[in-house]
Protein backbone atom coordinates (compact mmCIF):
# COMPACT_ATOMS: atom_id res chain seq x y z
CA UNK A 1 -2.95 -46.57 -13.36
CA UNK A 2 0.80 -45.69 -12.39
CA UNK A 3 1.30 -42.66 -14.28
CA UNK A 4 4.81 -41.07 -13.66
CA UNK A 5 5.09 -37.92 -11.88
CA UNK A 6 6.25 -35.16 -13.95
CA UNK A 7 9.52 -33.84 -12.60
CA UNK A 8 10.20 -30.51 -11.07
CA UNK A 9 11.31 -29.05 -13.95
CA UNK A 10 8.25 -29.68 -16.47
CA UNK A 11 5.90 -28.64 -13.43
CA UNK A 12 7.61 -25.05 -13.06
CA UNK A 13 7.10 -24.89 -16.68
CA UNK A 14 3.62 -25.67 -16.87
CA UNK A 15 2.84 -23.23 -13.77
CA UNK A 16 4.79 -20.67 -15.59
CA UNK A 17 2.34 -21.10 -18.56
CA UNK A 18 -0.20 -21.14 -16.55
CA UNK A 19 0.32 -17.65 -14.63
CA UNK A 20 1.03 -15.94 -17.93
CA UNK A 21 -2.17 -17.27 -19.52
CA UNK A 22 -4.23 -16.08 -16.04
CA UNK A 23 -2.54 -12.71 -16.43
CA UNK A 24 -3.15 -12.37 -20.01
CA UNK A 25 -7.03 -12.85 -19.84
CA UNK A 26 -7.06 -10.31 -16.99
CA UNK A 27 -5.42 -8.17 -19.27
CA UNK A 28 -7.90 -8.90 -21.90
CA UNK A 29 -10.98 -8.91 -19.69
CA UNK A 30 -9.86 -5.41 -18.10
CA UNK A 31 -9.47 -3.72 -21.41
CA UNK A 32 -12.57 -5.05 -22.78
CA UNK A 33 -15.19 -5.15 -20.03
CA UNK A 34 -13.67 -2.34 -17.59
CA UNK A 35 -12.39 -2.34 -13.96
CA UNK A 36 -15.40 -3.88 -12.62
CA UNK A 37 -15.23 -7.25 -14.47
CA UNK A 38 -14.87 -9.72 -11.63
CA UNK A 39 -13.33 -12.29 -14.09
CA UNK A 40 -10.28 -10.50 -14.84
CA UNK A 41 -9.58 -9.92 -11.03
CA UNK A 42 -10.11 -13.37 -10.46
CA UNK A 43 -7.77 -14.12 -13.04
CA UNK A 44 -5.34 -11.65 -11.74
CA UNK A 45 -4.93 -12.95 -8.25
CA UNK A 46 -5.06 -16.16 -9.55
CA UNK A 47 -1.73 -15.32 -11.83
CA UNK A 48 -0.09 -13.57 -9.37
CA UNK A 49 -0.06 -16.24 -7.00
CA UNK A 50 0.93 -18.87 -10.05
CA UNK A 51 3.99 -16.58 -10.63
CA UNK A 52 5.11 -16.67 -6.98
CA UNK A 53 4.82 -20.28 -6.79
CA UNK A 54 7.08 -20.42 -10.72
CA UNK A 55 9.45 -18.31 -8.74
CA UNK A 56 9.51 -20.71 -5.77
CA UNK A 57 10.19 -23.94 -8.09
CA UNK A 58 13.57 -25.26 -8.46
CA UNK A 59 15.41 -24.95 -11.27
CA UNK A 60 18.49 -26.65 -12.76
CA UNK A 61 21.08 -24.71 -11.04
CA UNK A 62 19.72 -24.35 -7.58
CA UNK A 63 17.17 -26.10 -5.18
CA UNK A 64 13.17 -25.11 -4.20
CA UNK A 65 12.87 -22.55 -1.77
CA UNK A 66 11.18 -24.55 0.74
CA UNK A 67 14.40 -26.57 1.13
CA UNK A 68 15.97 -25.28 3.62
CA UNK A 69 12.51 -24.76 5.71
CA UNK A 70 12.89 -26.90 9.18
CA UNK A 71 9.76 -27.57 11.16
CA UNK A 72 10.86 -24.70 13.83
CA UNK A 73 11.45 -21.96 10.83
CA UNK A 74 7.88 -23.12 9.29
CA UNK A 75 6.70 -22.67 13.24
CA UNK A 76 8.39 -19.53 13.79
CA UNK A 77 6.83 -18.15 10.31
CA UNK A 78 3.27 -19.61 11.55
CA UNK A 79 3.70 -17.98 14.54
CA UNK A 80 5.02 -14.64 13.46
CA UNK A 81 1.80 -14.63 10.51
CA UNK A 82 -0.81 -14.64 13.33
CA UNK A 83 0.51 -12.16 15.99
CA UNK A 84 1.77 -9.82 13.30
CA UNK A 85 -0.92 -7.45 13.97
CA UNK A 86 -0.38 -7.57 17.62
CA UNK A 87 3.31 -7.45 17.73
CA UNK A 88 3.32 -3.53 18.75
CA UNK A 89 1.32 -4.92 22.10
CA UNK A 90 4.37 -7.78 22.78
CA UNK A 91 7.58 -5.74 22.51
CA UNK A 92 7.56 -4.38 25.74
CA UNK A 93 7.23 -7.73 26.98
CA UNK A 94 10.21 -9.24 24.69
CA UNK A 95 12.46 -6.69 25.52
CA UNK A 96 11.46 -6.98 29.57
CA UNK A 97 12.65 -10.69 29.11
CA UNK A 98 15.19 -10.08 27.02
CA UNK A 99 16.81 -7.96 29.06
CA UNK A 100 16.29 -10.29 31.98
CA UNK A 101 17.96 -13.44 30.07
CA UNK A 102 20.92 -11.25 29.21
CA UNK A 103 21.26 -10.50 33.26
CA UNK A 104 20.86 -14.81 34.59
CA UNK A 105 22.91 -15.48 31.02
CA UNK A 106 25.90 -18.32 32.41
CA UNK A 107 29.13 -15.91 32.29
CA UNK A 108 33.09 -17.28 31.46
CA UNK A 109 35.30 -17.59 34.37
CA UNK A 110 37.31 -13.82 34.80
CA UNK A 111 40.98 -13.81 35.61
């Protein structure tokens, strides 16, 4: 029961596929049954989101593009996704304290 993993390469290709196909029979199911048909949006969404993932793959002349994601970027991202909304509300606040670190900020010996 060890099957090998596929490598990255033959994944990307078969989520390529995979998105094309999706957005092919939402093609196909909005021409034929309308702009209602619940299938083809499915389908849709469901290709659009395989294509950004085939975009995010690595290839063979340059790495994922969740390599260079550290555990404080991925927080920072986190955190910035949640209080997007209510970012309008916080800037005040960030530039208040802002301005108060650049005042207490250690300063280089003069003369």
């Amino acid at each position: 029961m060890n099957t090998p993993q596929p490598p990255f390469f033959d994944r990307r290709r078969r989520v390529g596929w995979a998105a094309l196909v999706c957005v092919c029979v939402a093609v196909v199911g909005f021409a034929t049954e309308g702009k209602e048909c619940v299938w083809a949006a499915a389908a849709m969404r469901i290709g659009f989101v395989l294509g950004a993932l085939w975009l995010c793959f690595p290839t063979k002349t340059r790495p994922a593009a969740w390599a260079v994601l550290t555990q404080g970027r991925l927080v920072a991202i986190v955190i910035g996704a949640l209080f997007w909304s209510r970012i309008k509300y916080a800037l005040p606040f960030l530039a208040i304290a802002g301005i108060v670190l650049w005042f207490i900020r250690p300063r280089g010996k003069r003369g």
